[in-house]
N, C-alpha and C. Protein backbone atom coordinates (compact mmCIF):
# COMPACT_ATOMS: atom_id res chain seq x y z
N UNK A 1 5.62 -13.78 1.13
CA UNK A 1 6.33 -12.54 1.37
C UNK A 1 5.64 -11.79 2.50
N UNK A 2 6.58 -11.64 3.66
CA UNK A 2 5.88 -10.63 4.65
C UNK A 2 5.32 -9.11 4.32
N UNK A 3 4.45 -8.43 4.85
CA UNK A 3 4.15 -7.28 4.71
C UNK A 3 5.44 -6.24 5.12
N UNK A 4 5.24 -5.04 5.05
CA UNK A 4 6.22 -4.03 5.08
C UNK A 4 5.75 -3.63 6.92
N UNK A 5 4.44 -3.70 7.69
CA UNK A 5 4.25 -4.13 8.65
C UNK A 5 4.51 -5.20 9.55
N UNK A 6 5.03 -6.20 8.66
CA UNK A 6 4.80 -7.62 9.19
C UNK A 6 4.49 -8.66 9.53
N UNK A 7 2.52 -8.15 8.51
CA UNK A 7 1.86 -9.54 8.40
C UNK A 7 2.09 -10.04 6.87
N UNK A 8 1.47 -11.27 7.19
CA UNK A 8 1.54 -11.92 5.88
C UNK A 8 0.45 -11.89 5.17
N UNK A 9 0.89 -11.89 3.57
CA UNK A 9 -0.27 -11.42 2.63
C UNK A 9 0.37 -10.93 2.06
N UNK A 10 1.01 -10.14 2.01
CA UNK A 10 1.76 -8.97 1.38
C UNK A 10 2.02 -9.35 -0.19
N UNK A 11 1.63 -8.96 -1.07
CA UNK A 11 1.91 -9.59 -2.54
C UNK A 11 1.77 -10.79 -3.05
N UNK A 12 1.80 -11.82 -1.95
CA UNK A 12 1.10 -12.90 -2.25
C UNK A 12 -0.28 -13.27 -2.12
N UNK A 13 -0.34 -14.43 -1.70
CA UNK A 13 -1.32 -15.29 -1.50
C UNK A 13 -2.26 -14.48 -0.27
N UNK A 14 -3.48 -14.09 -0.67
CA UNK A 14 -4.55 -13.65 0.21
C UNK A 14 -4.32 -14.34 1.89
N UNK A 15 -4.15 -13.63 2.94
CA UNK A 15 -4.01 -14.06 3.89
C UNK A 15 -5.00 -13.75 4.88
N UNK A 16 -5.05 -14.06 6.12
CA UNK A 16 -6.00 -13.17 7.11
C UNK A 16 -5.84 -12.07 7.61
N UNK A 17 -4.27 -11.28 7.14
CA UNK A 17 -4.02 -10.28 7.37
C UNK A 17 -3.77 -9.17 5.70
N UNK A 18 -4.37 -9.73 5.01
CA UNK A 18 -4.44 -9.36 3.59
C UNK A 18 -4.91 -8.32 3.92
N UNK A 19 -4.39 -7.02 3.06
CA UNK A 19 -4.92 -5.97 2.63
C UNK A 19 -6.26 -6.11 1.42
N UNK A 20 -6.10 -7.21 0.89
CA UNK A 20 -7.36 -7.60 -0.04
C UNK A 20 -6.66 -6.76 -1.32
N UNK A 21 -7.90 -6.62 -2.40
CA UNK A 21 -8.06 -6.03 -3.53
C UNK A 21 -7.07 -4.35 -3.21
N UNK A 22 -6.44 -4.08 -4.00
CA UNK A 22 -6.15 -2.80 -4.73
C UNK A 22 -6.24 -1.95 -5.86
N UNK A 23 -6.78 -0.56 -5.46
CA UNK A 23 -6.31 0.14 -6.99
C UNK A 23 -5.38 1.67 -6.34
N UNK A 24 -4.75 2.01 -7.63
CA UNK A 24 -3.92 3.15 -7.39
C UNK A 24 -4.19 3.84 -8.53
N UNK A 25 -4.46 5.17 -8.43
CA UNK A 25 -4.77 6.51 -8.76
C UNK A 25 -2.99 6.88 -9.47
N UNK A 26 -3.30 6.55 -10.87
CA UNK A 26 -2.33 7.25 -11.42
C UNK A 26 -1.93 9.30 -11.33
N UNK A 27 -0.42 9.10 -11.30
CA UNK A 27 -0.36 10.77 -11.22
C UNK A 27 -0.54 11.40 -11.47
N UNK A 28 -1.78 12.87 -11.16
CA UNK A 28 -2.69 13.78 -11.24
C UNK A 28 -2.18 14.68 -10.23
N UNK A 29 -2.26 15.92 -10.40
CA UNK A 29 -2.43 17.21 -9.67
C UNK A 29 -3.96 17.78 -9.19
N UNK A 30 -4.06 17.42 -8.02
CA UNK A 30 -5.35 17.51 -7.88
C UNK A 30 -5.69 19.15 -6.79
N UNK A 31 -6.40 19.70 -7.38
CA UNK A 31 -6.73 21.03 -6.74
C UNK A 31 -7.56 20.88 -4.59
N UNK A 32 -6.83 21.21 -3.92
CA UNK A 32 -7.20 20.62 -2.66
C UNK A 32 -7.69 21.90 -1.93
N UNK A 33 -7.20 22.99 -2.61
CA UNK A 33 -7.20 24.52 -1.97
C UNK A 33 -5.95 24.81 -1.29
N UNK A 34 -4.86 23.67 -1.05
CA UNK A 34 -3.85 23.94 -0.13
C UNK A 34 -2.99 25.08 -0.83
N UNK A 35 -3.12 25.03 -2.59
CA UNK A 35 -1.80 26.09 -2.83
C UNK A 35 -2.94 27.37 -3.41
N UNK A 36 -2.28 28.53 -4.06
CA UNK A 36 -3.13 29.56 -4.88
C UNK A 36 -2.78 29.54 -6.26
N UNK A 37 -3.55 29.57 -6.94
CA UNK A 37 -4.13 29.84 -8.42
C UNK A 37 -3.62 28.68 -9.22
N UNK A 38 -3.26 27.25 -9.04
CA UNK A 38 -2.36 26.35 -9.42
C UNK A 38 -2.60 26.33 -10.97
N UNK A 39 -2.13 25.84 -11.81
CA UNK A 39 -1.99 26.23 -13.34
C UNK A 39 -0.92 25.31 -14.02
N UNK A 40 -1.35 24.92 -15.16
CA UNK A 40 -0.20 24.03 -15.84
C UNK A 40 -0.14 23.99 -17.19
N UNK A 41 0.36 24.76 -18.05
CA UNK A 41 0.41 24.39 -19.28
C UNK A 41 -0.10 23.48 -20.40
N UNK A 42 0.16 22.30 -20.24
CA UNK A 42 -0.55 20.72 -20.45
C UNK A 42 -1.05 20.75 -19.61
N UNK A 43 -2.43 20.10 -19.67
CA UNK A 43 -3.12 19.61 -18.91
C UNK A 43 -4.11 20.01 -18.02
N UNK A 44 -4.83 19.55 -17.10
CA UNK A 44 -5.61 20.29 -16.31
C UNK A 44 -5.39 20.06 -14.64
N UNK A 45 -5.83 20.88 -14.38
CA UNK A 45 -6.15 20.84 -12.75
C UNK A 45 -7.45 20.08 -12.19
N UNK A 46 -7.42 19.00 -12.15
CA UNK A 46 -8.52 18.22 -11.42
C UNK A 46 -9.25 18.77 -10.08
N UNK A 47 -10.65 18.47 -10.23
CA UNK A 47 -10.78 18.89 -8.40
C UNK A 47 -11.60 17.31 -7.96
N UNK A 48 -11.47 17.89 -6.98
CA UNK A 48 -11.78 16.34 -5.71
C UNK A 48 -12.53 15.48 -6.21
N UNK A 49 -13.53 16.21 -6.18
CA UNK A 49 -15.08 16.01 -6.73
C UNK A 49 -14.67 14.57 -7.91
N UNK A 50 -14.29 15.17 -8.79
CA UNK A 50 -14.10 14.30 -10.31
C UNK A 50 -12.85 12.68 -9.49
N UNK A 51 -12.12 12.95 -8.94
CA UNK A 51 -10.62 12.45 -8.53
C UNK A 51 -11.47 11.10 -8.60
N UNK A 52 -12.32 11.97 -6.91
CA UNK A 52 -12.96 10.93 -5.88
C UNK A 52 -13.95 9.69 -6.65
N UNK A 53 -15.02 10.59 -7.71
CA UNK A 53 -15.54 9.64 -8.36
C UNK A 53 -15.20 8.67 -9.28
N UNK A 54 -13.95 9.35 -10.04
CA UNK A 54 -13.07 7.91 -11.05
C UNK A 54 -12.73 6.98 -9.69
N UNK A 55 -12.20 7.47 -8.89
CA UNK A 55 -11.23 6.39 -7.67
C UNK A 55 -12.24 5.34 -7.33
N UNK A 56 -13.42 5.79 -6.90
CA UNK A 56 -14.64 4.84 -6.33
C UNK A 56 -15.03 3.95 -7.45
N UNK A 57 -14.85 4.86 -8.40
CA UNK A 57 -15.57 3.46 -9.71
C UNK A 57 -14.43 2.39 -9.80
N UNK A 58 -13.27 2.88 -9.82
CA UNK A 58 -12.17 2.34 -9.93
C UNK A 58 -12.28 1.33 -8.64
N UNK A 59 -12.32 1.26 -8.01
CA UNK A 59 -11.94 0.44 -6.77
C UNK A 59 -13.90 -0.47 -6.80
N UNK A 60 -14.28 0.12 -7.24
CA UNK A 60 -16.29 -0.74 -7.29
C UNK A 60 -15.65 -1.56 -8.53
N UNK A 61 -15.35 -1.79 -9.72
CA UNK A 61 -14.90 -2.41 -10.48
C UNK A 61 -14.14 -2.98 -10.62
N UNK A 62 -12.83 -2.67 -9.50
CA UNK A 62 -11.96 -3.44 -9.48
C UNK A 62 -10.71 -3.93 -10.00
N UNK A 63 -10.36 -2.50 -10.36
CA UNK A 63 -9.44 -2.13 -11.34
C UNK A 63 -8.56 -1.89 -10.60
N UNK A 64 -7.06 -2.13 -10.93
CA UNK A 64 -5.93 -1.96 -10.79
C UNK A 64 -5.33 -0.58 -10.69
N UNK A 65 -5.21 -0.29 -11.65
CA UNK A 65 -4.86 1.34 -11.95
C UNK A 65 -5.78 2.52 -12.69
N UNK A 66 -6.51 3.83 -11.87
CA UNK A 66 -6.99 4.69 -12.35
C UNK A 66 -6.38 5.97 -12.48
N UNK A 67 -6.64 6.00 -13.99
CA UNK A 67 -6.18 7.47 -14.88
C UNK A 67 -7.26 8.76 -14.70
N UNK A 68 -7.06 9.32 -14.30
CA UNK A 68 -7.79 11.12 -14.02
C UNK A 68 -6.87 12.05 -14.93
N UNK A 69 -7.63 12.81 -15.91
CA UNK A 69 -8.56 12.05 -17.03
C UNK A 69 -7.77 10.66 -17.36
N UNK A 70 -8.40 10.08 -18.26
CA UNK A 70 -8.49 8.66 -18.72
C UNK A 70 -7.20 8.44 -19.70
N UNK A 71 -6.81 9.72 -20.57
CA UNK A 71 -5.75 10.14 -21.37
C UNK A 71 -4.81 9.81 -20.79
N UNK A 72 -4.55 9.91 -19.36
CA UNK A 72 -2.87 10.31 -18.87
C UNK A 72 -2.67 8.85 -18.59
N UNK A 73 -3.07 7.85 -18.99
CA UNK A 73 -2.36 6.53 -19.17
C UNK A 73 -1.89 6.22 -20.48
N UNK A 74 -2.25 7.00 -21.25
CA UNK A 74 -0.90 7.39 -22.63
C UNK A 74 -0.18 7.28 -22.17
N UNK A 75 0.23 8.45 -21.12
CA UNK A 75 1.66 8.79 -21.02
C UNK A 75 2.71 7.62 -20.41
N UNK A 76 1.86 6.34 -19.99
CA UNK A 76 2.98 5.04 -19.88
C UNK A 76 3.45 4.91 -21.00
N UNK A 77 2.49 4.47 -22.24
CA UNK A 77 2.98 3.92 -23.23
C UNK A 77 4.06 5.09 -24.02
N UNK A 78 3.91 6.30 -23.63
CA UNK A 78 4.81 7.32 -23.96
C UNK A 78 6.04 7.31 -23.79
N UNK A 79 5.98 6.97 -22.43
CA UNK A 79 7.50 6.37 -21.96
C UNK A 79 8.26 5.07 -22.51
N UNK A 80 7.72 4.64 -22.80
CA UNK A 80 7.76 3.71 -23.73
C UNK A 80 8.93 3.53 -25.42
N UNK A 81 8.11 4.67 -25.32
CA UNK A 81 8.11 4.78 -26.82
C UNK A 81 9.00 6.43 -27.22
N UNK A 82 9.45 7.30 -26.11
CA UNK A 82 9.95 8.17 -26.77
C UNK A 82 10.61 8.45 -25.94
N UNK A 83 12.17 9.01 -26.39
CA UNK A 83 13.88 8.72 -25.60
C UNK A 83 13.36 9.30 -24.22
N UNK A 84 14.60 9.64 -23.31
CA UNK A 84 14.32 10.02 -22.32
C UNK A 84 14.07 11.53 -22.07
N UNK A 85 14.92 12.47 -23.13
CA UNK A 85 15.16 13.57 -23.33
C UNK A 85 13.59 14.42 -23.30
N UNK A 86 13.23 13.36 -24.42
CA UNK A 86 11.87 14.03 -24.35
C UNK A 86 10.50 13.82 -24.00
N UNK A 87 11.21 12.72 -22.93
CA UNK A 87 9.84 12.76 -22.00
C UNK A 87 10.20 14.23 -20.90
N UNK A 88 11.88 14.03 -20.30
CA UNK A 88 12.24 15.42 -20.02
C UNK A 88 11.36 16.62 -20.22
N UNK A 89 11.03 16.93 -21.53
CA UNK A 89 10.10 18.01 -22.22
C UNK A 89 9.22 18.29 -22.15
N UNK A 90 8.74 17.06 -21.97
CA UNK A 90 7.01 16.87 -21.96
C UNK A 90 7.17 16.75 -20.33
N UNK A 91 7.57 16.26 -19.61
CA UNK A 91 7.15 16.30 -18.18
C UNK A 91 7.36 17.79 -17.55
N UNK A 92 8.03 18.81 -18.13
CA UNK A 92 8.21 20.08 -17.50
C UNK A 92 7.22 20.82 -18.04
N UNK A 93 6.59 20.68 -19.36
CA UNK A 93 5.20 21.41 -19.90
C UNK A 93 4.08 20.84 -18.91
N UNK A 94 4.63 19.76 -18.37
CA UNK A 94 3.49 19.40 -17.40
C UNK A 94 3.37 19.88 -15.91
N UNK A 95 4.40 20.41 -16.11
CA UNK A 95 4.50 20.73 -14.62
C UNK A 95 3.28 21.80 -14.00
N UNK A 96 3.11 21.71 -12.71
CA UNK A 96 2.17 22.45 -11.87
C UNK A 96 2.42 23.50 -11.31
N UNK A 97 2.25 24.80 -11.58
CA UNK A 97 3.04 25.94 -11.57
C UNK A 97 1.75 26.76 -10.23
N UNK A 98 1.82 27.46 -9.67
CA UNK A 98 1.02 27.94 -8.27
C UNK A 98 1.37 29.38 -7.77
N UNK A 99 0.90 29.95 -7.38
CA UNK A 99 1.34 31.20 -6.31
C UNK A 99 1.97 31.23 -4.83
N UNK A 100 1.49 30.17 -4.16
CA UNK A 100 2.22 30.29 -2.87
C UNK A 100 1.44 29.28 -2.17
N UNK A 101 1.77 28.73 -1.04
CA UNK A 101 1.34 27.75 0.06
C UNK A 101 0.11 28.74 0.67
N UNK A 102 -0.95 28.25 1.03
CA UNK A 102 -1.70 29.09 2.08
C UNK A 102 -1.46 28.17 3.38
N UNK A 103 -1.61 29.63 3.81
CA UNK A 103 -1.26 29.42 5.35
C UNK A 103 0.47 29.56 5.89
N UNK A 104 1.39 29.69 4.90
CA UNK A 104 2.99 30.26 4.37
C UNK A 104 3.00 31.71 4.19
N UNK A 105 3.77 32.10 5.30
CA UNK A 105 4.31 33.59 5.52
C UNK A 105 5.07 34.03 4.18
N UNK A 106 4.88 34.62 3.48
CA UNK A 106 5.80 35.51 2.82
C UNK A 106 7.28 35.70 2.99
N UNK A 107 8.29 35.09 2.35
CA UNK A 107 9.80 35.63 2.86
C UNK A 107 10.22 36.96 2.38
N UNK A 108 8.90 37.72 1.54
CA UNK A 108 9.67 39.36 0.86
C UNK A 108 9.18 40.09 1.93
């Protein structure tokens, strides 16, 4: 299978244009400073600091997929396991609620 660039490797077989090993950082809200006072009901607001160090262990070990915290890979098997309605429910208690963009003019 060609790459989405156009070398080969891409999902297959290790090539000379292989991207090699991967991991991906399951979905987290991570505090960057870009918005103000960010806040969420469920859950927490991660900062860099913590992200960066699961990601590095994650990728030194060689893992596939990393959870920040470690909990929010429940929430696959959640999906899983409970209708759609109310993952609906649970994904809006999760939501990431903020004050405004910095560096975004005011429209009042």
């Amino acid at each position: 299978m060609a790459a989405p660039g156009g070398g080969p490797g891409w999902g297959g077989a290790p090539g000379p244009h292989s991207p090699g090993p991967r991991t991906a950082l399951g979905k987290v809200f991570i505090n960057t400073g870009f918005v103000k006072n960010p806040s969420a009901r469920l859950g927490r607001i991660l900062e860099i600091e913590e992200v960066v160090e699961a990601l590095m262990e994650g990728i030194v070990t060689n893992k596939k997929m990393v959870f920040v915290p470690s909990n929010q890979g429940v929430g696959l098997l959640l999906e899983r396991v409970f209708p759609e309605r109310a993952m609906n429910l649970l994904r809006k208690m999760c939501e990431v609620k903020f004050d405004a963009v910095i560096g975004q003019r005011s429209t009042q």
